[in-house]
Protein backbone atom coordinates (compact mmCIF):
# COMPACT_ATOMS: atom_id res chain seq x y z
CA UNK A 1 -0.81 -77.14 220.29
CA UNK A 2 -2.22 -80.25 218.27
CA UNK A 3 1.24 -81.69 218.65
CA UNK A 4 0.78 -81.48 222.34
CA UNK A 5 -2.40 -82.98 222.40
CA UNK A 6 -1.53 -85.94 220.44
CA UNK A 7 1.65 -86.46 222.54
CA UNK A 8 -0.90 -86.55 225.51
CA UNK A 9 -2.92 -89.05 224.32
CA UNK A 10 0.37 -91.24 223.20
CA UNK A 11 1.33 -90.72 226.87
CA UNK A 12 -2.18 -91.96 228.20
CA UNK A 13 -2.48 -95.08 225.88
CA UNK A 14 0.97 -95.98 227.04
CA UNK A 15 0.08 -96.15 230.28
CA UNK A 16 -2.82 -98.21 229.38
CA UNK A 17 -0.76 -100.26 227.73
CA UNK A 18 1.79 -100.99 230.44
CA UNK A 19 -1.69 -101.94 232.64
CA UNK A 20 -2.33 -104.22 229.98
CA UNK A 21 0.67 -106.24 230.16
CA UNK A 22 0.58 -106.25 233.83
CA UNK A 23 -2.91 -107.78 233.95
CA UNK A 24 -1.84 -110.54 231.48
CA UNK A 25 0.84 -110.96 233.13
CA UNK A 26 -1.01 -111.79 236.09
CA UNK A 27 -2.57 -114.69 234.61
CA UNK A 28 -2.13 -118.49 235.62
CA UNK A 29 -1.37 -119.21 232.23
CA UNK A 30 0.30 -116.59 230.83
CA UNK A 31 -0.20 -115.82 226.85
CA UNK A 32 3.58 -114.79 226.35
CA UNK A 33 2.47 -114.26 222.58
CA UNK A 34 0.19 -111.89 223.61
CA UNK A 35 2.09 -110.23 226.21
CA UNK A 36 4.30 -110.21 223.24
CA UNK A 37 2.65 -107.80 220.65
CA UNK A 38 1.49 -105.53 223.60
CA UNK A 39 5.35 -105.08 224.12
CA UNK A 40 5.62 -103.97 220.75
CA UNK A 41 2.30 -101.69 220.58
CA UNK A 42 4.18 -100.00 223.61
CA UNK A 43 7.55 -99.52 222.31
CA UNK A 44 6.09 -98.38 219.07
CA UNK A 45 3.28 -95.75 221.29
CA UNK A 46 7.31 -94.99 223.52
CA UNK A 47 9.20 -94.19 219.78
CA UNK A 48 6.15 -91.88 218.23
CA UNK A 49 6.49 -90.04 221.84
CA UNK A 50 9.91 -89.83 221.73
CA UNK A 51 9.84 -88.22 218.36
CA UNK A 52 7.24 -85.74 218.66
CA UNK A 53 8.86 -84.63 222.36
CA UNK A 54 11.96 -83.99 219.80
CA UNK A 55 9.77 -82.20 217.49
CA UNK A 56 8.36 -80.08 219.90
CA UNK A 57 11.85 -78.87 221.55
CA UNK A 58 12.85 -78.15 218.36
């Protein structure tokens, strides 16, 4: 059940991420560097929920 839990928040702060990048995005001037480690923060948040979604339907 604590599994689950964390997997939920990953899931949430994901999504907040992918707001993130949209709203800098949205910028005149664009901080592609920024925009840049928010990518990774996401794809890092996407691989820890990918592995404990494995975890759990194991």
């Amino acid at each position: 059940m604590a599994l689950e839990a964390h997997l939920n928040k990953l899931k949430i702060k994901h999504k907040e991420m992918e707001s993130k990048i949209t709203k800098e995005s949205g910028f005149p001037a664009i901080d592609q560097f920024k925009i840049n480690g928010l990518k990774r923060e996401k794809m890092k948040l996407k691989e820890e929920i990918s592995n404990i979604e494995s975890q759990i339907a194991s």
